[in-house]
Protein backbone atom coordinates (compact mmCIF):
# COMPACT_ATOMS: atom_id res chain seq x y z
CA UNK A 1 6.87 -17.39 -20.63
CA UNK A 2 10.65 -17.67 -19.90
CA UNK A 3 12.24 -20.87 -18.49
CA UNK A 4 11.81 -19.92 -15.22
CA UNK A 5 7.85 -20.01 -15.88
CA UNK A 6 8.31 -15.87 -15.34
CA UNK A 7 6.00 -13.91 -17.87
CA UNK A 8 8.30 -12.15 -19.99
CA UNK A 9 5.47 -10.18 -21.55
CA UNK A 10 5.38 -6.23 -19.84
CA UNK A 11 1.84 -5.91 -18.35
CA UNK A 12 0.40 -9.05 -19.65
CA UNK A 13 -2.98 -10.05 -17.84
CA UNK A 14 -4.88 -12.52 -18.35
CA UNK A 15 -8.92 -11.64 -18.35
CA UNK A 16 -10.57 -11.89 -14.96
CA UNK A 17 -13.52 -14.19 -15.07
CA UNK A 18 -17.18 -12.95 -14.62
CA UNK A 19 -17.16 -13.54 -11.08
CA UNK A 20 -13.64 -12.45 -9.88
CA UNK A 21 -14.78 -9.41 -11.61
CA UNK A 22 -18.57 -9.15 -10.24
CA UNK A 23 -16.21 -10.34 -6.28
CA UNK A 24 -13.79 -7.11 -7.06
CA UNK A 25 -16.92 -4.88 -8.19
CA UNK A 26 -19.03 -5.69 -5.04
CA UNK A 27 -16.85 -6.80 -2.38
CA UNK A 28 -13.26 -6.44 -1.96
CA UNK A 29 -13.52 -2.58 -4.00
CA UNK A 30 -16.27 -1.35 -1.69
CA UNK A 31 -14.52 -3.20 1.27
CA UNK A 32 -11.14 -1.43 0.89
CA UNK A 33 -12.56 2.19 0.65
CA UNK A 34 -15.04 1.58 3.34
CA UNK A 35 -11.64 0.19 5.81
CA UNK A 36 -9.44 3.26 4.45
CA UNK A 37 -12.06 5.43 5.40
CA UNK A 38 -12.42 3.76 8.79
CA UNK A 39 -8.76 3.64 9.73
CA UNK A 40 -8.14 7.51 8.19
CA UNK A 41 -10.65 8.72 10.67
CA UNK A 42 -8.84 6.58 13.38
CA UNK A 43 -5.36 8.51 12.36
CA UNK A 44 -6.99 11.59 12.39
CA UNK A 45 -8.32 11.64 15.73
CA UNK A 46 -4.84 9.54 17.00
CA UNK A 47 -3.20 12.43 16.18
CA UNK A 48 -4.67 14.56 18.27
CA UNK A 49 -3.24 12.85 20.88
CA UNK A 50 0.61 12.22 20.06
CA UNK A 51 3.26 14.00 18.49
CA UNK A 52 5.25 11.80 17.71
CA UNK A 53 3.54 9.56 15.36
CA UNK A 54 3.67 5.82 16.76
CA UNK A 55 -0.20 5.24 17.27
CA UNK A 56 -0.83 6.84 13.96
CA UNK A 57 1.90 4.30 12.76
CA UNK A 58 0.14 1.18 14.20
CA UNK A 59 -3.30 2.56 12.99
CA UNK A 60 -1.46 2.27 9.31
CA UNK A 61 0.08 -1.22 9.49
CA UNK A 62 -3.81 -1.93 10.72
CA UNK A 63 -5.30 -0.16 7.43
CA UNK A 64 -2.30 -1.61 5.25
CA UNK A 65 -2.78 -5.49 6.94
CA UNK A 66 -6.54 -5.38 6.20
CA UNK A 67 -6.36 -4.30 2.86
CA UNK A 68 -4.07 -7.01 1.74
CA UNK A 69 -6.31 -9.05 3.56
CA UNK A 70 -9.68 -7.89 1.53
CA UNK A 71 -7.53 -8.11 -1.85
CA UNK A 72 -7.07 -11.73 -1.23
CA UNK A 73 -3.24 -10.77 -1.21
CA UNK A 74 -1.22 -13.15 1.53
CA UNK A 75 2.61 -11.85 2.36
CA UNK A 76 5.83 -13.35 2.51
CA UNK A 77 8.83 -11.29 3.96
CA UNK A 78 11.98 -12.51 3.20
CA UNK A 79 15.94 -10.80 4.30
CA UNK A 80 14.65 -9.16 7.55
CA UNK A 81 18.04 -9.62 8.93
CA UNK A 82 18.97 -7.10 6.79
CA UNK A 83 16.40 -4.27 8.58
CA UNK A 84 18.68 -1.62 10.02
CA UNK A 85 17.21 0.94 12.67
CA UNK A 86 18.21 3.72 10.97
CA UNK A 87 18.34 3.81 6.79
CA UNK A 88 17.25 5.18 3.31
CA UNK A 89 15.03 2.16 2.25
CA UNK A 90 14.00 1.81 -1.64
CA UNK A 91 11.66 -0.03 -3.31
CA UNK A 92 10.64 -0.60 -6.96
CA UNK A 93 7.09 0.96 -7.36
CA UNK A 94 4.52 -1.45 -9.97
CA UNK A 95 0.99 -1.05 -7.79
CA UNK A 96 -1.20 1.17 -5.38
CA UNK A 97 -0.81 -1.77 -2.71
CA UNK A 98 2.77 -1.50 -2.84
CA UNK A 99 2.12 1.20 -0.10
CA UNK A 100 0.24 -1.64 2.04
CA UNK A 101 2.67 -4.36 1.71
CA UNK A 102 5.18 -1.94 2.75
CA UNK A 103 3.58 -0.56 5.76
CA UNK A 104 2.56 -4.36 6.93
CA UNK A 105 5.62 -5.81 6.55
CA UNK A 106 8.51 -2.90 8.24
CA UNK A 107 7.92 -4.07 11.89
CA UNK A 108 9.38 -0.67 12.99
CA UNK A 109 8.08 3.36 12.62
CA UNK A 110 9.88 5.39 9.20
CA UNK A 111 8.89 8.40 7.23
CA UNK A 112 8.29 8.33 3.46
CA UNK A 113 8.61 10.90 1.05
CA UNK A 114 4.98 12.03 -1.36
CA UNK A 115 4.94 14.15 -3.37
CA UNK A 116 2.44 16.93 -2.09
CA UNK A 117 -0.49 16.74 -3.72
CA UNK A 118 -1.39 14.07 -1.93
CA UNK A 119 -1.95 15.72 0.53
CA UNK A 120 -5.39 16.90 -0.49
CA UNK A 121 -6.68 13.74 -0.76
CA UNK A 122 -9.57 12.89 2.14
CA UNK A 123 -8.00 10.60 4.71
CA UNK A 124 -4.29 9.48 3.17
CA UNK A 125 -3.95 13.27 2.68
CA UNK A 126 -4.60 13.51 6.42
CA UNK A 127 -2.76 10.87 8.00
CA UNK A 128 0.38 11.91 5.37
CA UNK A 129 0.22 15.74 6.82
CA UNK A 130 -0.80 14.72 10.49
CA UNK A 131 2.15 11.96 11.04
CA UNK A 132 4.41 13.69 10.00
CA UNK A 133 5.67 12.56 6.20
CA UNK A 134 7.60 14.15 4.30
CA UNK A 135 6.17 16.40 1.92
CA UNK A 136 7.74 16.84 -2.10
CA UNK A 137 7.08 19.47 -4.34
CA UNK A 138 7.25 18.29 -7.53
CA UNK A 139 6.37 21.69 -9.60
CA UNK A 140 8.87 23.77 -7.76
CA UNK A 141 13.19 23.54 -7.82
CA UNK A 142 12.77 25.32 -4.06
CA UNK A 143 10.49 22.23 -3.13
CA UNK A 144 12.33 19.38 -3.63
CA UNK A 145 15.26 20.71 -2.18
CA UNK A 146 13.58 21.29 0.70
CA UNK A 147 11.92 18.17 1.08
CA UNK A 148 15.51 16.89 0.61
CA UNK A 149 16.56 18.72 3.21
CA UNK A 150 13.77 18.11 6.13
CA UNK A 151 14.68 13.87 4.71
CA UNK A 152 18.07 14.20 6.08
CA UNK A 153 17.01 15.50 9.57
CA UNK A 154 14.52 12.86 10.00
CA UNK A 155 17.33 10.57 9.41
CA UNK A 156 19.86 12.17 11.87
CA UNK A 157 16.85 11.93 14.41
CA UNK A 158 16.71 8.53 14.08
CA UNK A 159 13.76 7.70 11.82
CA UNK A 160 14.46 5.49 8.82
CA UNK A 161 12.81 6.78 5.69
CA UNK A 162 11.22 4.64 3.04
CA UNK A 163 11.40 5.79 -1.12
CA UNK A 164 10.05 4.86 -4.15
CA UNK A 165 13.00 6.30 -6.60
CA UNK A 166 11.22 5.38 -9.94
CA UNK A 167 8.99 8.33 -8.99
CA UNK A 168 5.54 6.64 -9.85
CA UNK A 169 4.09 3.16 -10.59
CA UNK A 170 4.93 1.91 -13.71
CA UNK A 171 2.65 1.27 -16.43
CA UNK A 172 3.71 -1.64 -17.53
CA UNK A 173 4.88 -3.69 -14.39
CA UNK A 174 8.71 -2.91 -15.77
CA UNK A 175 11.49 -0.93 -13.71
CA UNK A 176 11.74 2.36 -15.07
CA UNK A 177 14.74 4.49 -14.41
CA UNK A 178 15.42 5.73 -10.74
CA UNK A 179 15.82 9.20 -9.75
CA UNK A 180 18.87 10.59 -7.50
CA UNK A 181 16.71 11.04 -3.99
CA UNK A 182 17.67 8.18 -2.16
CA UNK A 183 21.01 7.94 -2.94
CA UNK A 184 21.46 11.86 -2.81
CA UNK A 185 19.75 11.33 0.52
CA UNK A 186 21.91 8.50 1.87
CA UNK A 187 25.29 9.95 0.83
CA UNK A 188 24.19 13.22 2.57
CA UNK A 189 23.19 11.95 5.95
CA UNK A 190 25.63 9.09 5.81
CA UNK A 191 23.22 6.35 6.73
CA UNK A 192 22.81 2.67 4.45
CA UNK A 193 20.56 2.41 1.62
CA UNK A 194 18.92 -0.55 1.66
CA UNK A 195 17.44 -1.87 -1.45
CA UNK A 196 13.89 -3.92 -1.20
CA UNK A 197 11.95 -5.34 -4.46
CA UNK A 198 8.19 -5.62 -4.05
CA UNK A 199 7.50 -8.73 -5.96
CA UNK A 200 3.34 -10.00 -6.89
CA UNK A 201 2.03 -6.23 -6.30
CA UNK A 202 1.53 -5.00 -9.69
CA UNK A 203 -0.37 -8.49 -11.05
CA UNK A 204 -2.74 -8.26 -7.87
CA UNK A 205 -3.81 -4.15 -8.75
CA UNK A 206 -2.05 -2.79 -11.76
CA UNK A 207 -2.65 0.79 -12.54
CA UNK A 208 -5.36 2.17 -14.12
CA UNK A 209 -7.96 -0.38 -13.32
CA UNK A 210 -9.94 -1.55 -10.12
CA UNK A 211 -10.07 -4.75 -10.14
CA UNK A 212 -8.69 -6.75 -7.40
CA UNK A 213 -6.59 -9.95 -8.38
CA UNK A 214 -5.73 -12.56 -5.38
CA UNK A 215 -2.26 -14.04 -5.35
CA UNK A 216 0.82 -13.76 -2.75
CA UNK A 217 2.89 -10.84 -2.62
CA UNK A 218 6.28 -11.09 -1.20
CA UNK A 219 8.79 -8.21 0.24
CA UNK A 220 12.42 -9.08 -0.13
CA UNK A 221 14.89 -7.03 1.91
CA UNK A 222 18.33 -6.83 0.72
CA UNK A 223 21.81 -6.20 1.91
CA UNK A 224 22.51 -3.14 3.21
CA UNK A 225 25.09 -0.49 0.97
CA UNK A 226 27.28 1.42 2.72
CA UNK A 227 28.02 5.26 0.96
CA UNK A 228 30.49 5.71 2.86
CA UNK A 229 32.63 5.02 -0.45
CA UNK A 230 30.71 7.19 -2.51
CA UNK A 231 30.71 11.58 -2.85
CA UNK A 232 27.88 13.40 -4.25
CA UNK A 233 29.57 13.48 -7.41
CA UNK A 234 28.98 9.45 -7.42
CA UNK A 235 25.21 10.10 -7.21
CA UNK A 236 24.73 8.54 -10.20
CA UNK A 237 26.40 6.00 -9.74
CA UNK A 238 24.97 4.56 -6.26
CA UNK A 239 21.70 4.72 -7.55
CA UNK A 240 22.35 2.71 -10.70
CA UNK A 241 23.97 0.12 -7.86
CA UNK A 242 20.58 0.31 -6.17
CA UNK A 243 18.46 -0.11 -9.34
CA UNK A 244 21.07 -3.31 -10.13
CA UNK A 245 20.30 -4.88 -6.82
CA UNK A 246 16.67 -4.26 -6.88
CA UNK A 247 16.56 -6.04 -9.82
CA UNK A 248 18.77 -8.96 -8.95
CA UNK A 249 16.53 -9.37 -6.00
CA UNK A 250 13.01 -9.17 -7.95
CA UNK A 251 14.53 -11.88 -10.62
CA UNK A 252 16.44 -14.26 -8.15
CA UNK A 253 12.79 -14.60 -5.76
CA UNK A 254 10.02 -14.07 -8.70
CA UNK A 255 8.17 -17.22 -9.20
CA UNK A 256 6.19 -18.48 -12.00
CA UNK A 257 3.43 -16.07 -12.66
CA UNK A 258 5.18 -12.89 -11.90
CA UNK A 259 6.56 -10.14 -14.22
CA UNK A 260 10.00 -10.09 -15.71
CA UNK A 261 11.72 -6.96 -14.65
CA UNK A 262 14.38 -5.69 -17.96
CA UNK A 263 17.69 -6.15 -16.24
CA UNK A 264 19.52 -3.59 -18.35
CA UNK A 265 20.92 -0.61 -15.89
CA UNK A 266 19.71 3.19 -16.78
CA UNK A 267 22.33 4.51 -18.99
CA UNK A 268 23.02 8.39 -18.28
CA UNK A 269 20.86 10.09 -20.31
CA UNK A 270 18.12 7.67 -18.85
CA UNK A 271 18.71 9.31 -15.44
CA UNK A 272 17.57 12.52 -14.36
CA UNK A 273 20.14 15.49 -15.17
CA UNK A 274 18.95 18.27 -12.79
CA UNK A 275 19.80 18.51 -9.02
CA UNK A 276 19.01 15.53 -7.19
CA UNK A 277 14.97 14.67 -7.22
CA UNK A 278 13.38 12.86 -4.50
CA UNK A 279 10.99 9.91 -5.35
CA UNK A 280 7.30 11.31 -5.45
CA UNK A 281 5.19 8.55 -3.86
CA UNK A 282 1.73 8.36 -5.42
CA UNK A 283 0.66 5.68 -3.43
């Protein structure tokens, strides 16, 4: 443990006792699928009726609100003066109910970018393809450009857009480098990034297992940057600012308990060196 009673050790757990597990195992695990599978079918048949997305919307901040609720998971928001009606939002990515604390805490409508083989999963890959998300190839050059592309005019239209730019949870509950998307994105369609760090997420459901652990999660919004100083030729650089930010934000509000991000900024040959890849959201 550091000074700051923050767990300096990357993915350290401690065991769950015989009942939290046997509580995971039988309740809150079967509860969670059983609610996703209730308010899936709910999106499905809301789309039917809209176009444009807003009761599908709601019917997610329902699902993502009664998940954190069955994982024992209570949320603090902190910055929301900093919301903007109209951004490239970016979050670190440590947990599968990052997705949920997300979608409960924006108190407005915004597309995401997954990447698209989601898509054929039974009632995410639904709602994703019937509210309208933004689909990413990952396989395919042609893809992510275009995903890239259709990004930018949901911005211009209005919608904000939320991203995950490390481009999949990380194993270990430590920042990994970021791709180019959102700040590609953001320079492109001249609108603020705005950096958020998801702090509590990956201790309550780290990846690869199923077990549920209860403890706060908080969302912490930060200020917004404006690319209006920056070309695409600065890619780079705007989204090592982003990563630096997101950082500063997870270490300045992490309380005892809670991971240690490393602080050290991607050096270029950390970062991506083709054309600009989005984020691919895997939930």
């Amino acid at each position: 443990m550091t000074s700051a009673g923050i767990s300096s050790t990357p993915g350290a757990q401690p065991p769950l006792s015989l009942t939290s597990r046997l509580t995971s195992n039988l309740a809150r695990g079967p509860l969670f699928f059983f609610f996703t599978g209730v308010f899936g079918s709910m999106s499905l048949a809301a789309s039917c009726l809209e176009k444009d997305g807003r009761l599908q919307h709601n019917i997610a901040r329902q699902w993502a609100r009664t998940s954190l609720r069955i994982a024992g998971a209570p949320v603090t928001v902190i910055g929301r003066e900093n919301l903007l009606p109209v951004a490239v939002y970016a979050s670190n990515h440590t947990s599968f109910m990052d997705t949920p604390l997300v979608f409960s805490s924006l108190p407005f409508q915004f597309r995401i970018l997954a990447k698209q083989s989601l898509w054929k999963w039974p009632f995410i890959g639904w709602h994703l393809h019937r509210s309208g998300q933004i689909p990413v190839d990952e396989e395919s050059g042609s893809g992510s450009i275009a995903g890239l592309n259709q990004a930018i005019r949901v911005l211009k239209s209005g919608m904000p857009l939320f991203i995950f730019p490390e481009g999949g949870r990380t194993t270990d509950g430590q920042v990994q480098p970021f791709m180019r998307g959102p700040a590609y994105i953001s320079i492109r369609a001249r609108v603020p990034l705005v950096p958020i760090a998801l702090i509590g997420t990956y201790e309550l459901l780290p990846i690869h297992t199923h077990h549920f652990r209860p403890r706060p999660v908080k969302l912490v919004i930060g200020k917004p940057i404006d690319p209006g100083g920056y070309t695409i030729r600065q890619t780079d650089e705007l989204t090592a600012r982003l990563r630096d930010e997101i950082l500063q934000l997870y270490q300045s509000h992490a309380a005892p308990g809670d991971l240690s991000p490393r602080l050290a900024t991607p050096s270029a040959e950390a970062l991506p060196e083709n054309h600009p890849q989005v984020a691919r959201e895997d939930l």
